[in-house]
N, C-alpha and C. Protein backbone atom coordinates (compact mmCIF):
# COMPACT_ATOMS: atom_id res chain seq x y z
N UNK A 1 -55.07 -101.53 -14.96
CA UNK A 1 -55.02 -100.10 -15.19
C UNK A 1 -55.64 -99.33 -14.03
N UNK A 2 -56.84 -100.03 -13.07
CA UNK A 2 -56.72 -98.95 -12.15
C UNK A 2 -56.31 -99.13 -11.27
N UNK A 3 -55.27 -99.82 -10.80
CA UNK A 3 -54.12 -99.54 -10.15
C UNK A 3 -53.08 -98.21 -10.40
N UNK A 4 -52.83 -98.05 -11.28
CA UNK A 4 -52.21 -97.05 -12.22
C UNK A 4 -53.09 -95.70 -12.11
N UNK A 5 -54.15 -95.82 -12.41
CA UNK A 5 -55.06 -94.62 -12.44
C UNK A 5 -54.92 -94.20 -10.78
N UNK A 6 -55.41 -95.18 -9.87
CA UNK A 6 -55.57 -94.88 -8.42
C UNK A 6 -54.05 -94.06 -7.84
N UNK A 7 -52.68 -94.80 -7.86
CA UNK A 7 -51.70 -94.59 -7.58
C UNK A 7 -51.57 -92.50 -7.85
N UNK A 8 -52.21 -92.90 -9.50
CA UNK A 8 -51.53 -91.48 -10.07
C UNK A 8 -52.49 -90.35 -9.24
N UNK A 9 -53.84 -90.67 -9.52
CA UNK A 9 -54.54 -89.63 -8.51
C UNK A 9 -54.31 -89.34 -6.89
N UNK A 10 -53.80 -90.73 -6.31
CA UNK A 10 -53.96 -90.17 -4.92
C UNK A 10 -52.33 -89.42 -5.08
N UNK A 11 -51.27 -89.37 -6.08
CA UNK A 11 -49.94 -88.83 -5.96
C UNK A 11 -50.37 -87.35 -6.65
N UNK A 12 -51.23 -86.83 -7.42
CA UNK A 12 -51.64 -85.82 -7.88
C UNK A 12 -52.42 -84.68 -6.73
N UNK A 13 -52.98 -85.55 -5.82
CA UNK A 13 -53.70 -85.13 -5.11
C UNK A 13 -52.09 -84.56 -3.65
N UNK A 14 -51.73 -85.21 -3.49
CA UNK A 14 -50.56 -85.04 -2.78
C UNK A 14 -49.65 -83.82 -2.98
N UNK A 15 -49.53 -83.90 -4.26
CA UNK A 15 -48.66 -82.73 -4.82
C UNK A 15 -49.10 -81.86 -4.81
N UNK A 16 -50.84 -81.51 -5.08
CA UNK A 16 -51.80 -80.08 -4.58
C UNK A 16 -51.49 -79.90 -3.42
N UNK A 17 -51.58 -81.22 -2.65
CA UNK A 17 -51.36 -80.58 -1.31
C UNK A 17 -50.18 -79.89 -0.42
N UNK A 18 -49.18 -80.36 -1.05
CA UNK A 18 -47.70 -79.95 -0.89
C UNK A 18 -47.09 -78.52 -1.34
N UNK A 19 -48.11 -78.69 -2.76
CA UNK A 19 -48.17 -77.17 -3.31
C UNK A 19 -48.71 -76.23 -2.82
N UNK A 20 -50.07 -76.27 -1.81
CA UNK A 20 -50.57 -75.04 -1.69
C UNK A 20 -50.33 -75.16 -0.06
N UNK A 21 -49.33 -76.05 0.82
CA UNK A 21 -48.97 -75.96 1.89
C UNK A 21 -47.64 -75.17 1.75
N UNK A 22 -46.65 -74.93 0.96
CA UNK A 22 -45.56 -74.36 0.51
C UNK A 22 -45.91 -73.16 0.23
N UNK A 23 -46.96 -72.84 -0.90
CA UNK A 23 -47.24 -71.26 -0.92
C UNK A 23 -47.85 -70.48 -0.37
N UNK A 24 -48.87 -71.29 1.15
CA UNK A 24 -49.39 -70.55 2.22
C UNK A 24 -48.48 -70.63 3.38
N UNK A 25 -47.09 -70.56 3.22
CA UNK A 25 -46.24 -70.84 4.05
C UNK A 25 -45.15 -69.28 3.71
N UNK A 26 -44.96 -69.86 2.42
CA UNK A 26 -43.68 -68.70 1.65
C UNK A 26 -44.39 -68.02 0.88
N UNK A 27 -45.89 -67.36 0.83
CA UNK A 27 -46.41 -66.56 0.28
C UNK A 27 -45.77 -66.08 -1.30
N UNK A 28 -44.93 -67.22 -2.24
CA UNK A 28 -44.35 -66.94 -3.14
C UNK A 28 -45.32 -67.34 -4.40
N UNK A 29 -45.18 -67.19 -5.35
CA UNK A 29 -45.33 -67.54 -6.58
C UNK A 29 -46.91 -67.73 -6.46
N UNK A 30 -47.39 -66.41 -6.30
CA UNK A 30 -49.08 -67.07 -6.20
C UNK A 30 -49.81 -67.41 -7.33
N UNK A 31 -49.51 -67.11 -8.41
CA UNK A 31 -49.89 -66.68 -9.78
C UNK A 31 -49.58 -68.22 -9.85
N UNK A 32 -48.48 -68.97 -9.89
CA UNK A 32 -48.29 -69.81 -10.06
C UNK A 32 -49.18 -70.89 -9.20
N UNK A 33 -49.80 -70.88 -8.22
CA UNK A 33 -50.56 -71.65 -7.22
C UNK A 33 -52.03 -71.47 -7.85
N UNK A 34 -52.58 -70.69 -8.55
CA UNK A 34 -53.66 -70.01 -8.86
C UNK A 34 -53.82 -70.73 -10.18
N UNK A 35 -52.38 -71.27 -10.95
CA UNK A 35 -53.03 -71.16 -12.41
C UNK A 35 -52.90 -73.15 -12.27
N UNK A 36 -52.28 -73.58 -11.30
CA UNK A 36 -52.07 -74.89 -11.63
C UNK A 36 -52.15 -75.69 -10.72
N UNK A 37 -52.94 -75.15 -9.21
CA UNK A 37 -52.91 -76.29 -8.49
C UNK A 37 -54.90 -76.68 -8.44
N UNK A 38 -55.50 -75.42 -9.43
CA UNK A 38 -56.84 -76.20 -9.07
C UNK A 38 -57.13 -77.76 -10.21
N UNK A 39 -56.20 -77.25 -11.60
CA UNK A 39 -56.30 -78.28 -12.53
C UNK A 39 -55.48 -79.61 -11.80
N UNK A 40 -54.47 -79.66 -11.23
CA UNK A 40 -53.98 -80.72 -10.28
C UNK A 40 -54.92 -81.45 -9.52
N UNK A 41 -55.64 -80.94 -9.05
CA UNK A 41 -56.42 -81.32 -7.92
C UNK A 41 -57.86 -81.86 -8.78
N UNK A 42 -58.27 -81.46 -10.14
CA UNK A 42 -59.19 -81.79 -10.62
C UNK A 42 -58.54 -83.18 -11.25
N UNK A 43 -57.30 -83.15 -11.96
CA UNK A 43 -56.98 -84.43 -12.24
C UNK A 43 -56.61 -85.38 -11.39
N UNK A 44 -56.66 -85.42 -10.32
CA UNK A 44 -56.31 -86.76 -9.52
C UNK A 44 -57.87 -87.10 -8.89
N UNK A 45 -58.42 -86.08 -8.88
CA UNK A 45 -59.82 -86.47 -8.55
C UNK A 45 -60.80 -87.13 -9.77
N UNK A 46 -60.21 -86.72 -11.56
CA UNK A 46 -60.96 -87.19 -11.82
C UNK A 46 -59.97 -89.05 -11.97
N UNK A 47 -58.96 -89.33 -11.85
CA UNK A 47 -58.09 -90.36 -11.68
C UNK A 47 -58.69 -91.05 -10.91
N UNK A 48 -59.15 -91.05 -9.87
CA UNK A 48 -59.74 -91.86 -8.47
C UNK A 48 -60.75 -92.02 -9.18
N UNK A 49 -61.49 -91.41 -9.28
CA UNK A 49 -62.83 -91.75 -9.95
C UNK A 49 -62.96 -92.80 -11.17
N UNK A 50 -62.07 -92.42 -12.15
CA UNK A 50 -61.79 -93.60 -13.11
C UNK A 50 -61.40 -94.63 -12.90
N UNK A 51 -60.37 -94.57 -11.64
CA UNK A 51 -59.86 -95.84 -10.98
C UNK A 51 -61.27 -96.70 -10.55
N UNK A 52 -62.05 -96.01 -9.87
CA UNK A 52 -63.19 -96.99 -9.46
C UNK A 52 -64.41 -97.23 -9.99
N UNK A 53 -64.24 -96.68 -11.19
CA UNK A 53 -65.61 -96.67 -12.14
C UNK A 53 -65.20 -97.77 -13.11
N UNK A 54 -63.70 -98.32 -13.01
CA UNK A 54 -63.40 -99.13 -14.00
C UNK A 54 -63.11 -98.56 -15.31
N UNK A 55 -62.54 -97.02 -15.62
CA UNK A 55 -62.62 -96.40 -16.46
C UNK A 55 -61.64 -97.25 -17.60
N UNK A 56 -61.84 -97.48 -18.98
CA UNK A 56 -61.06 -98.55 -19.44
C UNK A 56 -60.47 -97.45 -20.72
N UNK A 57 -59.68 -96.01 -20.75
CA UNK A 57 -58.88 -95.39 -21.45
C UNK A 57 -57.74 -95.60 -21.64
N UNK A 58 -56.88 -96.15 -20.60
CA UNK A 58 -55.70 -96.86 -20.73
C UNK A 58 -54.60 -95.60 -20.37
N UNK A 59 -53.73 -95.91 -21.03
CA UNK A 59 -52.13 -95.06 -21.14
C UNK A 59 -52.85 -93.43 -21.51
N UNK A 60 -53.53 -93.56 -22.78
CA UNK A 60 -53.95 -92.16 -23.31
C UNK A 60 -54.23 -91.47 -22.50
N UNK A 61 -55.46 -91.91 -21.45
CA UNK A 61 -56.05 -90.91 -20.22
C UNK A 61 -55.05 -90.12 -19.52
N UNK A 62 -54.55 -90.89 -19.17
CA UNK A 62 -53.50 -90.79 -18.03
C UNK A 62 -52.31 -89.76 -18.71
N UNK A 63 -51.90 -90.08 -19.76
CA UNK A 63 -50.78 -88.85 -20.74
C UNK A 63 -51.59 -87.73 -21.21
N UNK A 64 -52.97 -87.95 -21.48
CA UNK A 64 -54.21 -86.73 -21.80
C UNK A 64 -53.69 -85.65 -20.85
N UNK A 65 -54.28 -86.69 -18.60
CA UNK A 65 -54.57 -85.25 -17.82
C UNK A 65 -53.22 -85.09 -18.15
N UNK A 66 -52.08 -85.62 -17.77
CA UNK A 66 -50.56 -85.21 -17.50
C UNK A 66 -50.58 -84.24 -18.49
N UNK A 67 -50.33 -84.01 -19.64
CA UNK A 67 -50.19 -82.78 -20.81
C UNK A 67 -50.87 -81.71 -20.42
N UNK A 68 -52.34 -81.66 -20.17
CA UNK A 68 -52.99 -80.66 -19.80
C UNK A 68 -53.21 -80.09 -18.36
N UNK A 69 -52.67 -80.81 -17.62
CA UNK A 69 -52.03 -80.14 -16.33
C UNK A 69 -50.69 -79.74 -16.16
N UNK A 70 -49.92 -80.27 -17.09
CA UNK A 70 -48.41 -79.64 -17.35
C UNK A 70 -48.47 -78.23 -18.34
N UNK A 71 -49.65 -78.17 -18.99
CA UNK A 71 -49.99 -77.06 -19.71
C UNK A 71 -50.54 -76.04 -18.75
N UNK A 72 -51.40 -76.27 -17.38
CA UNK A 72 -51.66 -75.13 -16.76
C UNK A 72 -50.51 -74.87 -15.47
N UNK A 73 -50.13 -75.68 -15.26
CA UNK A 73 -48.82 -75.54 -15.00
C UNK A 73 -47.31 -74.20 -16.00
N UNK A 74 -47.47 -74.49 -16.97
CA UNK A 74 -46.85 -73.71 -17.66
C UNK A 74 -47.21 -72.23 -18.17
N UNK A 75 -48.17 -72.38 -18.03
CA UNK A 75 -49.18 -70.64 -17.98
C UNK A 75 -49.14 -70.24 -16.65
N UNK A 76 -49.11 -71.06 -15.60
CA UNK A 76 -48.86 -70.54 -14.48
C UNK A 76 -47.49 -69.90 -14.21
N UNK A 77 -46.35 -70.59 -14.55
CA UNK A 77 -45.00 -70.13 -14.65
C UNK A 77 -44.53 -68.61 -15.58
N UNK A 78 -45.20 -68.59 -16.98
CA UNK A 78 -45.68 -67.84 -17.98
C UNK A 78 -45.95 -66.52 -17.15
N UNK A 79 -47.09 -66.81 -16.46
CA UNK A 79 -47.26 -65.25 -15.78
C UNK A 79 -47.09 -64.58 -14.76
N UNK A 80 -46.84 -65.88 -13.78
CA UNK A 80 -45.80 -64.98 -12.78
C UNK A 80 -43.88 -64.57 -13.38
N UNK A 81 -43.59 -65.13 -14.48
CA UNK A 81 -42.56 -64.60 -15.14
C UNK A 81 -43.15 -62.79 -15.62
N UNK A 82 -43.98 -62.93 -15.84
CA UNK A 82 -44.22 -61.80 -16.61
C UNK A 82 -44.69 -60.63 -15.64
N UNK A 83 -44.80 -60.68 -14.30
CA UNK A 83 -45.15 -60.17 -13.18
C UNK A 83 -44.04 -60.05 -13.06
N UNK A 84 -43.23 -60.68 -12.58
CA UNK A 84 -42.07 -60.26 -11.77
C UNK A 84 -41.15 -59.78 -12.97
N UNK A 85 -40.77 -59.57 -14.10
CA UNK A 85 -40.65 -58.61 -15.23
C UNK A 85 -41.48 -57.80 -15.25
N UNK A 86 -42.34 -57.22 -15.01
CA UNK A 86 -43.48 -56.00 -14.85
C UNK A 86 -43.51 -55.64 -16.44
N UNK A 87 -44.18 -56.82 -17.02
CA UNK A 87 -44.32 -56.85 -18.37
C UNK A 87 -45.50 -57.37 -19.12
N UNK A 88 -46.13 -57.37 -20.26
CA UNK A 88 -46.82 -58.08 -20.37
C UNK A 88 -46.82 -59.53 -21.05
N UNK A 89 -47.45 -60.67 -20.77
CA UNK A 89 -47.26 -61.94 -21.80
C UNK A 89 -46.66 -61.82 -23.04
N UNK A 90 -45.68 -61.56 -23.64
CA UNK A 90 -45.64 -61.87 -24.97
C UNK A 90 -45.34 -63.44 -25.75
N UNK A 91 -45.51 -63.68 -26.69
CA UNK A 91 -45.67 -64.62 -27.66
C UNK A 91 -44.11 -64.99 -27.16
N UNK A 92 -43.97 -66.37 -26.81
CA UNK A 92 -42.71 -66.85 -26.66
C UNK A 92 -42.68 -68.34 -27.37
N UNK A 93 -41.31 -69.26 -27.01
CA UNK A 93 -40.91 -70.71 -27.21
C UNK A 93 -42.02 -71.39 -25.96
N UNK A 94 -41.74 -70.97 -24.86
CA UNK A 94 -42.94 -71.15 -23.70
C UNK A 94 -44.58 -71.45 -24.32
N UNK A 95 -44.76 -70.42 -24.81
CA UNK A 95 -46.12 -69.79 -24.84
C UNK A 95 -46.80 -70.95 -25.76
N UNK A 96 -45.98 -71.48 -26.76
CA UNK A 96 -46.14 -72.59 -28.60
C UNK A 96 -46.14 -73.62 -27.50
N UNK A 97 -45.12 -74.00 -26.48
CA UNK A 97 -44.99 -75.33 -25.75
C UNK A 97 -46.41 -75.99 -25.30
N UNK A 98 -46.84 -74.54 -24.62
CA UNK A 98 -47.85 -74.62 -23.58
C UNK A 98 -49.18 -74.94 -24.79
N UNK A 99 -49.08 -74.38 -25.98
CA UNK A 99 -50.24 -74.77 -26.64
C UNK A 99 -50.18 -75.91 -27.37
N UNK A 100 -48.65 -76.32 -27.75
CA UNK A 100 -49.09 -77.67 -27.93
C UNK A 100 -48.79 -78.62 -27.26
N UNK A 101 -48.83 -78.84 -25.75
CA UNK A 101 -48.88 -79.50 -25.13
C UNK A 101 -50.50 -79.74 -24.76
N UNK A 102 -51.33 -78.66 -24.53
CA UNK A 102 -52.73 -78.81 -24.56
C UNK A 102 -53.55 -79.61 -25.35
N UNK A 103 -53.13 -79.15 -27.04
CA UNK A 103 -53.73 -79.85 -28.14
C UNK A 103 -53.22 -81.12 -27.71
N UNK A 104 -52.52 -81.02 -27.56
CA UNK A 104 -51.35 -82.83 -27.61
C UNK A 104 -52.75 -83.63 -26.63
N UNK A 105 -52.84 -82.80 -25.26
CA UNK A 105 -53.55 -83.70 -23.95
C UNK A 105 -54.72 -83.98 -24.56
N UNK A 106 -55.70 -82.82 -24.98
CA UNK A 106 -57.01 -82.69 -25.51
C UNK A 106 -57.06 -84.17 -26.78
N UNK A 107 -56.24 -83.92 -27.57
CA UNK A 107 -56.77 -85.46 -28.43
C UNK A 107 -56.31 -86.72 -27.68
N UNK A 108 -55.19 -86.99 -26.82
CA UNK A 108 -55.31 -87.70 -26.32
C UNK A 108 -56.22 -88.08 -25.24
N UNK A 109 -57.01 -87.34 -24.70
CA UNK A 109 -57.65 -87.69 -23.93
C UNK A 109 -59.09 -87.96 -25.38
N UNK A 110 -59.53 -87.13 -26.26
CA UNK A 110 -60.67 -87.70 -26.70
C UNK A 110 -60.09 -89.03 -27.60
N UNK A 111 -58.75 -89.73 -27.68
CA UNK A 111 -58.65 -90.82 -27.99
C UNK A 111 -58.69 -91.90 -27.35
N UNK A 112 -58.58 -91.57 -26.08
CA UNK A 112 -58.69 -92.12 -24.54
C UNK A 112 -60.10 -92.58 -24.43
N UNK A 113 -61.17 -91.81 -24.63
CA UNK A 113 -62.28 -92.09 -24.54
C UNK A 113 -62.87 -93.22 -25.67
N UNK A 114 -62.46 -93.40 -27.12
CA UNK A 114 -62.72 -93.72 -27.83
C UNK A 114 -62.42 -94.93 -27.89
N UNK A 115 -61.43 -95.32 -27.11
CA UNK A 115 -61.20 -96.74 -26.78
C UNK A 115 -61.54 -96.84 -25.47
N UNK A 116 -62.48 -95.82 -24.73
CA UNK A 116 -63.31 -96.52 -23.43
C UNK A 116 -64.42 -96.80 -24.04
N UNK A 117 -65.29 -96.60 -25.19
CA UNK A 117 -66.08 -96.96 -26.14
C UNK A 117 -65.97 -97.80 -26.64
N UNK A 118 -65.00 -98.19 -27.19
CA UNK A 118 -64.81 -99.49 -28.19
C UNK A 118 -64.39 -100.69 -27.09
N UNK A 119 -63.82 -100.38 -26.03
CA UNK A 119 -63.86 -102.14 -25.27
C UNK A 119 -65.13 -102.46 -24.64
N UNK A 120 -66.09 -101.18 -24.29
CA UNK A 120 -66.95 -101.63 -24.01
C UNK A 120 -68.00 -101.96 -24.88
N UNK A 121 -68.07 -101.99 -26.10
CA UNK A 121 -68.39 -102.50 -26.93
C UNK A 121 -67.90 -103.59 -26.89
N UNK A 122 -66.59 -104.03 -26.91
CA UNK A 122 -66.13 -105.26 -27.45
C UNK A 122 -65.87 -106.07 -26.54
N UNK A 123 -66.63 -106.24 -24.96
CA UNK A 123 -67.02 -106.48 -23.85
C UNK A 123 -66.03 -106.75 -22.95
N UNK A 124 -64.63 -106.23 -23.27
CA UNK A 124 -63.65 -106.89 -22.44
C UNK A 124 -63.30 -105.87 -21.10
């Protein structure tokens, strides 16, 4: 698994970087650079880190950050839509996605943890 963990963070970390080399280039979609490339950059950093701490969460971790960086990702999209409509947020199909994609990450990740608890308990 931290092979898997390592791979995904240093490719998370890549994609921040690709992302905020593209929008300091084409000055586009800043709203969108603002709402989802600092959570990007926090999840591949905390990925590396788990990779070498031996973090033992498994699949869950890893589908946890993915959900909840695809969730600030999607609020990022959310409001530069709503900018460039010169409108405000309203309650959309978007808006339900983005929240339960969060809840979705959030228990998976505290289920993630709960079996980094229990193997190390169960010493494997």
């Amino acid at each position: 698994m931290r092979i898997n963990f390592l791979i995904a963070g240093v490719l998370a970390l890549f994609l921040a970087a690709l992302g905020v080399r593209s929008a300091l280039t084409k000055h586009q979609h800043i709203w969108f650079l603002i709402c989802s490339q600092p959570p990007l950059i926090i999840s591949g950093t905390v990925l590396i880190i788990a990779a070498v701490r031996n973090y033992r969460g498994h699949w869950s971790f890893l589908v946890g950050l993915v959900l909840l960086t695809a969730a600030f990702h999607g609020i990022g999209f959310e409001v530069e839509d709503a900018i460039a409509a010169h409108r405000m947020v309203r309650w959309s199909p978007g808006i339900l996605l983005i929240l339960v994609s969060a809840i979705c990450g959030l228990l998976s990740l505290l289920s993630a943890h709960k079996l980094h608890r229990y193997a190390i308990v169960q010493g494997n």
